[in-house]
Protein backbone atom coordinates (compact mmCIF):
# COMPACT_ATOMS: atom_id res chain seq x y z
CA UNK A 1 65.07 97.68 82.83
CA UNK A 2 64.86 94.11 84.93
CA UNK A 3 61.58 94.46 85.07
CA UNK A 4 60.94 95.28 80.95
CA UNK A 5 64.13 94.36 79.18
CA UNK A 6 62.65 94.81 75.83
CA UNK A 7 59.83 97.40 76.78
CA UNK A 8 59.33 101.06 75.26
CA UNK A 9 61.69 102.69 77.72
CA UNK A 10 64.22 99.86 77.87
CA UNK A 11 67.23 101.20 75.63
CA UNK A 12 66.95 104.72 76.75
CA UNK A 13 67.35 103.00 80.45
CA UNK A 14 70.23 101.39 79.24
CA UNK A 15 72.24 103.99 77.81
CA UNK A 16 71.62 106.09 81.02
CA UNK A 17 73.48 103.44 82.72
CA UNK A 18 76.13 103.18 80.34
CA UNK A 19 76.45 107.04 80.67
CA UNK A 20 77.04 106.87 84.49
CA UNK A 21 79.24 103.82 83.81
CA UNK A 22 81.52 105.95 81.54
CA UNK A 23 81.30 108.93 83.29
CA UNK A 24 82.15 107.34 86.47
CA UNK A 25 85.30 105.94 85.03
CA UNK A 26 83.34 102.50 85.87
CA UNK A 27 85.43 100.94 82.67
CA UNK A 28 84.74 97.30 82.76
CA UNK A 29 81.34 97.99 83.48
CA UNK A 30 80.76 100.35 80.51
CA UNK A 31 81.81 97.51 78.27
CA UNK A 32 79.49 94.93 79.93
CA UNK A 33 76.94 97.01 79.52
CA UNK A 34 78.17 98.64 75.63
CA UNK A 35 77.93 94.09 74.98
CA UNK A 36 74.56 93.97 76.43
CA UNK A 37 73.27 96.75 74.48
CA UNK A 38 74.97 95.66 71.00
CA UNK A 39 72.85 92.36 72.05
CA UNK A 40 69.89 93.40 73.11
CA UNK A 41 69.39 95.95 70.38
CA UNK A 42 71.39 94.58 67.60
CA UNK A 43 68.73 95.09 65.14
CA UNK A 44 68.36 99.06 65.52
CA UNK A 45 71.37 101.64 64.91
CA UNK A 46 73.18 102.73 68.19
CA UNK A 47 72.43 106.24 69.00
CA UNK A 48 74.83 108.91 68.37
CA UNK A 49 75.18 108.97 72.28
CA UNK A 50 76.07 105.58 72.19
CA UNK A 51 78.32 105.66 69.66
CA UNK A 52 80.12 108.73 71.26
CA UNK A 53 80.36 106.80 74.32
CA UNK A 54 81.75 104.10 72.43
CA UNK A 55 84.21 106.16 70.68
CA UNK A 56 84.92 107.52 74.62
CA UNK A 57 85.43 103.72 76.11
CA UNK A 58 88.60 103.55 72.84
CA UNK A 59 90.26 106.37 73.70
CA UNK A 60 90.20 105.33 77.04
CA UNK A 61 91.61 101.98 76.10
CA UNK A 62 93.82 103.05 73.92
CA UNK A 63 95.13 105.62 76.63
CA UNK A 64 96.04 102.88 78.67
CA UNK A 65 97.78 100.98 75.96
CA UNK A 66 99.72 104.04 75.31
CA UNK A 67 100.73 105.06 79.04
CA UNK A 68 101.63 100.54 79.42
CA UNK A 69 103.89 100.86 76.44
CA UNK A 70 105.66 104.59 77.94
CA UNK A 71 106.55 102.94 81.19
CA UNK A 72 109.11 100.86 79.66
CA UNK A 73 110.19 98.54 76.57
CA UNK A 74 110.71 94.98 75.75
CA UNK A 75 114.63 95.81 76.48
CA UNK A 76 113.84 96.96 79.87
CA UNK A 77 112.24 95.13 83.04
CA UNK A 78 111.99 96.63 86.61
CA UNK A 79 113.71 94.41 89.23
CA UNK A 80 112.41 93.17 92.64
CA UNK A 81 114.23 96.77 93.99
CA UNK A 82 112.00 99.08 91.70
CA UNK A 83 114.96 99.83 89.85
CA UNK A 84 115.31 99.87 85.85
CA UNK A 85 117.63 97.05 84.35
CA UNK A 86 118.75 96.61 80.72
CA UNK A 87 118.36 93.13 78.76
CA UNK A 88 121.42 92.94 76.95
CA UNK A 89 120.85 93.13 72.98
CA UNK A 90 120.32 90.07 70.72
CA UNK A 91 123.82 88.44 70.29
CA UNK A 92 125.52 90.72 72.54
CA UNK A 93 127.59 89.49 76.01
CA UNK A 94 126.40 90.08 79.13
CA UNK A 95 130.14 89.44 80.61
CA UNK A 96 131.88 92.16 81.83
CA UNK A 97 135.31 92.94 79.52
C-alpha cells in the first residue's frame, strides 16, 4: 500500500488491515485507518465489509460508553480508598442531624 497508495490493489490492502485492526481489538488503530480509507477513497462506496466493520468499531464504542456509565453515576465518585461515596443531593445538608 506505501508503495501504490492509489494503485489497483490499494483499497483491498487497506481493508485487510483494517480487518486485522478490528479483529485484533487494535481500536484506535481501526479508526485511523476507517479515516484514511473514508479519505483516500471518498469518491467510491465503502464495501459492505467495510461498512460491517464500521458498524463493528460502534458497537464497540458504544460498549464502552455503556460499561463507563454502569460503573457509577454523577451522584457517586470513588475515593482515594476505592470505596463508593455519595454526593449529597442538590439543596440537601451534608451535616450530620
Amino acid at each position: 500500500r506505501a508503495l501504490s497508495p492509489r494503485g489497483d490493489f490499494a483499497e483491498d490492502a487497506l481493508v485487510r488491515e483494517l480487518r486485522s485492526a478490528v479483529v485484533r481489538g487494535q481500536r484506535e488503530r481501526a479508526l485511523q485507518l476507517l479515516a484514511q480509507y473514508d479519505s483516500a477513497f471518498s469518491e467510491v462506496r465503502p464495501s459492505d465489509e467495510v461498512e460491517r466493520l464500521r458498524a463493528r468499531l460502534q458497537v464497540t464504542v458504544a460498549s464502552e460508553a455503556d460499561a463507563g456509565a454502569s460503573r457509577g453515576t454523577a451522584t457517586e465518585r470513588e475515593t482515594e480508598d476505592g470505596k463508593s461515596s455519595a454526593d449529597p443531593a442538590p439543596g440537601g445538608s451534608d451535616r450530620a442531624e
